[in-house]
C-alpha atoms as a PDB file:
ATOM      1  CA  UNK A   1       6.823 -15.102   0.785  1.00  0.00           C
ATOM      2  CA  UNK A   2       4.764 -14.469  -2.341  1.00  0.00           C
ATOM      3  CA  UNK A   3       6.476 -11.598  -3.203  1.00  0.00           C
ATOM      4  CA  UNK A   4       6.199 -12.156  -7.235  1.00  0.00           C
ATOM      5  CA  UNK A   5       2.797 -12.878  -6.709  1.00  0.00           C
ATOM      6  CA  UNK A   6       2.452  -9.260  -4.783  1.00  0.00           C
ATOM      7  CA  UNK A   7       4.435  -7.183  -7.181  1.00  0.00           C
ATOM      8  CA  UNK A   8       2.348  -8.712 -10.089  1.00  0.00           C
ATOM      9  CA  UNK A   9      -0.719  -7.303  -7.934  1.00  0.00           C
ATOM     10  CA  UNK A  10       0.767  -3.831  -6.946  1.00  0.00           C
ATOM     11  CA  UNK A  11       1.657  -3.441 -10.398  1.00  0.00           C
ATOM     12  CA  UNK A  12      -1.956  -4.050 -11.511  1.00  0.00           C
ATOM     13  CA  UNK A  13      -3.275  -1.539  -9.068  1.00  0.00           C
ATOM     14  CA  UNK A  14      -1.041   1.062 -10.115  1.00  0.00           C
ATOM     15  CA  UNK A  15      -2.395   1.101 -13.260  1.00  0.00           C
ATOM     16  CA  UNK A  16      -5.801   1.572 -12.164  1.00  0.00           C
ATOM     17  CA  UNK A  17      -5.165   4.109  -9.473  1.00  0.00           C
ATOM     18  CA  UNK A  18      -3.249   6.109 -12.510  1.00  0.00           C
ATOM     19  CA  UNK A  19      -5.736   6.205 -14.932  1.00  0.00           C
ATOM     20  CA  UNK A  20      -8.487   7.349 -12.789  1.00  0.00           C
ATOM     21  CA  UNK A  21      -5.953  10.389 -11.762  1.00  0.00           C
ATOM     22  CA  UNK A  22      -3.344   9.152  -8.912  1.00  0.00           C
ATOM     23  CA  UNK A  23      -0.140  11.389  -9.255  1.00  0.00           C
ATOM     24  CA  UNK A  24       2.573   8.715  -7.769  1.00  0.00           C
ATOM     25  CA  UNK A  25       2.049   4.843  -6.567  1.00  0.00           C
ATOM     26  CA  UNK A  26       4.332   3.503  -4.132  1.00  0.00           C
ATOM     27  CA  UNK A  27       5.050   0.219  -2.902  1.00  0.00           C
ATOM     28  CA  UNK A  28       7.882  -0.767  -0.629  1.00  0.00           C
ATOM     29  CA  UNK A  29       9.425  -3.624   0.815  1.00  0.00           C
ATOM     30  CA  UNK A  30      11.157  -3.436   4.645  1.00  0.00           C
ATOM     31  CA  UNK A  31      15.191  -4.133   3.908  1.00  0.00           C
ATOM     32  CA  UNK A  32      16.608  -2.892   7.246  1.00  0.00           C
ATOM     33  CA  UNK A  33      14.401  -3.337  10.797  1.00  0.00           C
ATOM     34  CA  UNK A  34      17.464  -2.615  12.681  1.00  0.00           C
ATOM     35  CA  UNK A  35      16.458  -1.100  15.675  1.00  0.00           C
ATOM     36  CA  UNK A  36      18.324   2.506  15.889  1.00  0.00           C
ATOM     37  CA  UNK A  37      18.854   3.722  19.415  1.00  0.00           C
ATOM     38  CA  UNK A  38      16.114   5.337  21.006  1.00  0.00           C
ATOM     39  CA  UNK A  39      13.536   5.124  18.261  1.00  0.00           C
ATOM     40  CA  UNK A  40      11.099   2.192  18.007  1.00  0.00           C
ATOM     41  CA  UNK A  41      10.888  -0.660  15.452  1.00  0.00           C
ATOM     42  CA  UNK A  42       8.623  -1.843  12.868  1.00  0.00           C
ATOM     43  CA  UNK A  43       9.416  -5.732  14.644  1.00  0.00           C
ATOM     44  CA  UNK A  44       7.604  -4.480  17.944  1.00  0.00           C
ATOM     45  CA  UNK A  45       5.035  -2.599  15.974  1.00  0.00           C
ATOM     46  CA  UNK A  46       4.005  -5.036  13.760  1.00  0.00           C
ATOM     47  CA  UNK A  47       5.185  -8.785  14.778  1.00  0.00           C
ATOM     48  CA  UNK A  48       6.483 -10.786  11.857  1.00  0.00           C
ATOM     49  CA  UNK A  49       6.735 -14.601  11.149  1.00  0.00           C
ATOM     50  CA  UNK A  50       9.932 -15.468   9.722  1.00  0.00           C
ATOM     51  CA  UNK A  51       8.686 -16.065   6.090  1.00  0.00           C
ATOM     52  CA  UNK A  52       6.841 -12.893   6.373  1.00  0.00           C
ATOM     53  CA  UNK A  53       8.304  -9.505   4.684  1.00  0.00           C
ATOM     54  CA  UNK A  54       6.659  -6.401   5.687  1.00  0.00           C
ATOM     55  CA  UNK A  55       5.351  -4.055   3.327  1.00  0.00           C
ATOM     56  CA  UNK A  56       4.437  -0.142   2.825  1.00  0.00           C
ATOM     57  CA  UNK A  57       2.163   1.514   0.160  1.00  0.00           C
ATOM     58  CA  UNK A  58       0.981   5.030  -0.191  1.00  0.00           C
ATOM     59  CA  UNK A  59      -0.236   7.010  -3.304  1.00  0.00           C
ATOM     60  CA  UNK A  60       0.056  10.615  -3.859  1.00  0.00           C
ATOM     61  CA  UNK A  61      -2.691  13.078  -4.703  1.00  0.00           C
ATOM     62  CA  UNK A  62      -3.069  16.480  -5.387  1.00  0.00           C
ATOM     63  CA  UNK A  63      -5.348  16.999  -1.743  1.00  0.00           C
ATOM     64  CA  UNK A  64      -7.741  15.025  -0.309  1.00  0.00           C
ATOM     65  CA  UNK A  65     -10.691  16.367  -2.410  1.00  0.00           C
ATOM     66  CA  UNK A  66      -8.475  14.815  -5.520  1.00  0.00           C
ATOM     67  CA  UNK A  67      -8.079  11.071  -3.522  1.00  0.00           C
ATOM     68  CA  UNK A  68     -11.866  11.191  -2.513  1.00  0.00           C
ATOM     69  CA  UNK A  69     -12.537  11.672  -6.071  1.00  0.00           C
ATOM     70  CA  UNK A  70      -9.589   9.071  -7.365  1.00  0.00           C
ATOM     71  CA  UNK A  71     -10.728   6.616  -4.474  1.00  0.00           C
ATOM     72  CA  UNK A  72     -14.471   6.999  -5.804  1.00  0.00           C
ATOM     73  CA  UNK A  73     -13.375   6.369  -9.401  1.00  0.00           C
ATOM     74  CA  UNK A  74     -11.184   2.853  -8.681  1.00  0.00           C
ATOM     75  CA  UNK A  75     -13.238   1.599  -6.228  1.00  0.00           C
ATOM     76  CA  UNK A  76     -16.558   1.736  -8.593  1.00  0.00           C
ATOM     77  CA  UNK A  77     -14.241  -0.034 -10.912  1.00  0.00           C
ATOM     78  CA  UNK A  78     -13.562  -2.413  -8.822  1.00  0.00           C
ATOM     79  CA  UNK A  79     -16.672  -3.826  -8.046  1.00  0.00           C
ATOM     80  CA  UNK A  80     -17.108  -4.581 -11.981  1.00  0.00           C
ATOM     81  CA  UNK A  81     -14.074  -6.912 -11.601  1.00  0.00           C
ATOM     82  CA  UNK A  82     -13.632 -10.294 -10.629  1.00  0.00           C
ATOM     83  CA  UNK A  83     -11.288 -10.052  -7.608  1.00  0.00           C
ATOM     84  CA  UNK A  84      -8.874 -13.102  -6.868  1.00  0.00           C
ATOM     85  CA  UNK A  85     -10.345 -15.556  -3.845  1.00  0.00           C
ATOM     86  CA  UNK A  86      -6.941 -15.319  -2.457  1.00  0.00           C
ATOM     87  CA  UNK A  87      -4.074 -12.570  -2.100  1.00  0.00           C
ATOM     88  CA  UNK A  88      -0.361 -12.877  -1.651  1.00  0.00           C
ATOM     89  CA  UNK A  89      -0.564 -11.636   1.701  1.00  0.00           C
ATOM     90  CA  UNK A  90      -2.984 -11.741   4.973  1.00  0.00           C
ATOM     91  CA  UNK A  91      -5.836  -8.708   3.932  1.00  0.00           C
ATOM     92  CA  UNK A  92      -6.720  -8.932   7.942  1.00  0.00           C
ATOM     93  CA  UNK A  93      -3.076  -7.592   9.071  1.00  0.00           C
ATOM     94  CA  UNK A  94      -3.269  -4.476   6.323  1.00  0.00           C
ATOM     95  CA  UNK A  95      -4.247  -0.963   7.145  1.00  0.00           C
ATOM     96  CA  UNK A  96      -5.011   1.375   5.107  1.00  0.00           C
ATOM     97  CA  UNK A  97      -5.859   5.439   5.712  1.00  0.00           C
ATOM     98  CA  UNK A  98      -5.132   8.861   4.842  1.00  0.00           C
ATOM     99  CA  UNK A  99      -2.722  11.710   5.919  1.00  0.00           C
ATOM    100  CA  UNK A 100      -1.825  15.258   4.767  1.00  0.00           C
ATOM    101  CA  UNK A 101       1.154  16.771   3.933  1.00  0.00           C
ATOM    102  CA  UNK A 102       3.100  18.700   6.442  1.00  0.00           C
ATOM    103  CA  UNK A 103       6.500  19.026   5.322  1.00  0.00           C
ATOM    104  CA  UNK A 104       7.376  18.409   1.839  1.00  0.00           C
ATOM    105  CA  UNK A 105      10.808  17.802  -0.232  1.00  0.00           C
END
C-alpha cells in the first residue's frame, strides 16, 4: 500500500482543482467493508488483493456547468506538467464520472 505516496498526490490535486474554482475535494479511504445484511459490498463490487486499500474521491461544484468549466481549467493545466511515469495505485482499476445532486444535507 502506497498510501503516503497517494495522500502526497491527492493533496497536490486538491490544490489545483481549488484554484481553478472546485468548492470541496474529497478523498477517502474504505475502514469498514463489513457486509450489512441485505445490502451489497464494496469486496464483491470491486475485488481487492490483500495489500490493496480501496479508495473514494469526489469534488463538489456549484452544477455541472461550474465542473465543465473547473474540469476545462485543470485539465489544460495539466498537460503543461510533467506527470509522474508511475502512480501509487493501478490508473486501469479507477473510474471516474459525474452525478447530480438529489438530496442534500
Amino acid at each position: 500500500m502506497k498510501i503516503a505516496e497517494y495522500e502526497k498526490r491527492a493533496q497536490w490535486g486538491k490544490q489545483v482543482w481549488m484554484k481553478h474554482g472546485a468548492l470541496q475535494d474529497f478523498e477517502c479511504v474504505a475502514d469498514d467493508l463489513n457486509v450489512h445484511p441485505g445490502c451489497g459490498d464494496f469486496k464483491t463490487m470491486v475485488p481487492l488483493e490483500p495489500s490493496e486499500r480501496l479508495w473514494s474521491s469526489f469534488i463538489v461544484y456549484r452544477n455541472k456547468k461550474h465542473r465543465d468549466a473547473v474540469n476545462k481549467k485543470v485539465f489544460a493545466e495539466m498537460q503543461t506538467l510533467k506527470m509522474p511515469k508511475s502512480m501509487p495505485f493501478d490508473v486501469k482499476r479507477g473510474a471516474t464520472g459525474g452525478s447530480k445532486t438529489i438530496v442534500r444535507g
